[in-house]
Protein backbone atom coordinates (compact mmCIF):
# COMPACT_ATOMS: atom_id res chain seq x y z
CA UNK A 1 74.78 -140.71 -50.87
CA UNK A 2 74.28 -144.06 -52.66
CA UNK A 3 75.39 -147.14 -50.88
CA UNK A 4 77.62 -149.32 -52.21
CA UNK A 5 76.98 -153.09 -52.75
CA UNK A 6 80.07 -155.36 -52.96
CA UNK A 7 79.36 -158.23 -56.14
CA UNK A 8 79.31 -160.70 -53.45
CA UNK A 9 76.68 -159.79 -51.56
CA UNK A 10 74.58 -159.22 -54.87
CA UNK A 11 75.30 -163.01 -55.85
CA UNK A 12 74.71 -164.06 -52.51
CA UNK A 13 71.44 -162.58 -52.33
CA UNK A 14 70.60 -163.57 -56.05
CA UNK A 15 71.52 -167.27 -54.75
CA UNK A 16 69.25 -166.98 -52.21
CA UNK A 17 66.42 -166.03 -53.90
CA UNK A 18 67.14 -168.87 -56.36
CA UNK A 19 68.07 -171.61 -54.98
CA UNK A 20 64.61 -171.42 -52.24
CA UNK A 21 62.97 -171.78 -55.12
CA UNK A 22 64.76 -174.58 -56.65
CA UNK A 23 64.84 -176.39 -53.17
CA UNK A 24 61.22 -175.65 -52.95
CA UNK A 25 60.05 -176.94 -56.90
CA UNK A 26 63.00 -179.14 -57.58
CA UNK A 27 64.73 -181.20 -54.95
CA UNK A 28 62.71 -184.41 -53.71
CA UNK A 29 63.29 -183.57 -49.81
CA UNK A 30 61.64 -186.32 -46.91
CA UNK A 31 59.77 -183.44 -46.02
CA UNK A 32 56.65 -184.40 -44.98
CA UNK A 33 55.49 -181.41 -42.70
CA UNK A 34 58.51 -180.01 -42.83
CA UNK A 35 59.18 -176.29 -44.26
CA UNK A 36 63.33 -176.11 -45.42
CA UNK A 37 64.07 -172.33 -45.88
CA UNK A 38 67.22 -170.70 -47.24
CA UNK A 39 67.95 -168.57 -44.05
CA UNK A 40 70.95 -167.10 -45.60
CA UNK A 41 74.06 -167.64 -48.40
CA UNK A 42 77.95 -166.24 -47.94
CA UNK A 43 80.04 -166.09 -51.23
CA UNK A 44 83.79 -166.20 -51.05
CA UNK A 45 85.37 -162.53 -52.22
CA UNK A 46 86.29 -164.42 -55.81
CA UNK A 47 82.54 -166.12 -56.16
CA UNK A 48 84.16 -170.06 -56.34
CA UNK A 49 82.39 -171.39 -53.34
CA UNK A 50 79.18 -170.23 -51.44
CA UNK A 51 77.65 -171.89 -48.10
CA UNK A 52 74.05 -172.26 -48.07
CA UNK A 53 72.53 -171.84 -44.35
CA UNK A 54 68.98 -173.56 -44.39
CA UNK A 55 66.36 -173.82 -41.52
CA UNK A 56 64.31 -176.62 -41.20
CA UNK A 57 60.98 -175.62 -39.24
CA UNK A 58 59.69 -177.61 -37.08
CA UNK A 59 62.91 -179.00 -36.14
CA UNK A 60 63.41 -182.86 -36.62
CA UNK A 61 65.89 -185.59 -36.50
CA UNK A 62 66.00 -186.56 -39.68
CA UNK A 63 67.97 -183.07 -40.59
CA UNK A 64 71.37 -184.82 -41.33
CA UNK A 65 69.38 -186.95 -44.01
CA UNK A 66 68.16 -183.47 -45.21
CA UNK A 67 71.61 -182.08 -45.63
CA UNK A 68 73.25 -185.30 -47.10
CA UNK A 69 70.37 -185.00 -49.87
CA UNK A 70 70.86 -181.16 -50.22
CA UNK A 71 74.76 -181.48 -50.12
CA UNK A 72 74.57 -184.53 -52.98
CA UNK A 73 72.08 -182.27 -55.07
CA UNK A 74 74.34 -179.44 -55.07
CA UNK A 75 75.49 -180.27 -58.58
CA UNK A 76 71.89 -180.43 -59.81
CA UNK A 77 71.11 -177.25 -58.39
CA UNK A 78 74.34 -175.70 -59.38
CA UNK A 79 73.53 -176.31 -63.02
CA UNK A 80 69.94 -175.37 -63.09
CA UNK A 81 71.54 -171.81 -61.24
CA UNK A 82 73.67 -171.42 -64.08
CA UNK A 83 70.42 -171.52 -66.16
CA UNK A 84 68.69 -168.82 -64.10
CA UNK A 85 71.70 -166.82 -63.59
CA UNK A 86 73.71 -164.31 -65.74
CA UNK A 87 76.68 -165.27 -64.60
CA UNK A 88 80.30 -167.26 -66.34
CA UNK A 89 81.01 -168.96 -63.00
CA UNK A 90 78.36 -170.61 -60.73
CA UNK A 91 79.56 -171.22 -57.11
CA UNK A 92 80.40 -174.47 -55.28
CA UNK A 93 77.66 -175.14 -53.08
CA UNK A 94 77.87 -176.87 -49.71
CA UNK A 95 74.66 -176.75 -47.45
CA UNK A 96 75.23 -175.98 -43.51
CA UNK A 97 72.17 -176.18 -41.10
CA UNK A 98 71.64 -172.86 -39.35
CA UNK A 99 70.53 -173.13 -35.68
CA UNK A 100 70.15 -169.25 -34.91
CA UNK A 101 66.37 -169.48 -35.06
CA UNK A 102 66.33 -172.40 -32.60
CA UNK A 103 68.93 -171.19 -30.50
CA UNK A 104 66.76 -167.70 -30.20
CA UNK A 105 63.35 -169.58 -29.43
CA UNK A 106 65.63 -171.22 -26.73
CA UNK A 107 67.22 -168.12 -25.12
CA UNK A 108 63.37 -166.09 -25.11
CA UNK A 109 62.38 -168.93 -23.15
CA UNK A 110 64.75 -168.69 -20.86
CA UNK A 111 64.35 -164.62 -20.18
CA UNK A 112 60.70 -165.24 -20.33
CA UNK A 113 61.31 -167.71 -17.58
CA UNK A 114 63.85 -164.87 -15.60
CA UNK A 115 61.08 -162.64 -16.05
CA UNK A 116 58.46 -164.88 -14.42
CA UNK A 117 61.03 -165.95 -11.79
CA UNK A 118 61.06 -162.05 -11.21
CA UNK A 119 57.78 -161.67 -10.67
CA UNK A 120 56.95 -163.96 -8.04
């Protein structure tokens, strides 16, 4: 049996794809050191607005410049997507910094820790 991919989650992943690159090649980001990845994109049901969920590795204090940059690009980036993209309507973007990764380095420390604590 086939499975079945909703449109969203197509565009979503499309956006993805697309917009790393354009972040990567494109967007003059105070990176210096600094790796931003697109960790992950959600598309509203009708495709008007998607939020853009980037890491920033290592992590640094300057990530709310980061995010006012990305967020003030998003037109920029919008219209080279609709270049790249087949699509009539290009979603609104609006950038959001995901903390998962950081939050998991932070909870294997602390079972590595229980672990040790274990041990002894």
């Amino acid at each position: 049996m086939a499975r079945e991919f909703k449109r969203s989650r197509r565009v979503a992943e499309q956006l993805q794809r697309e917009l790393s690159q354009l972040i990567t090649h494109e967007i003059d980001l105070p990176l210096s050191g600094l790796m931003v990845t697109v960790s992950g994109v959600s598309v509203t049901s009708d495709l008007s607005y998607a939020k853009v969920y980037i890491t920033v590795m290592p992590t640094t204090d300057r990530l709310e410049e980061i995010l006012k940059k990305l967020n003030k690009a998003a037109g920029y980036l919008r219209h080279h997507l609709g270049q790249r993209m087949t699509m009539r309507r290009i979603p609104e973007l609006s950038f959001y910094y995901d903390a998962s990764i950081e939050e998991g380095a932070r909870m294997n420390t602390l079972i590595n820790e229980a672990i040790a604590k274990d041990n002894k």
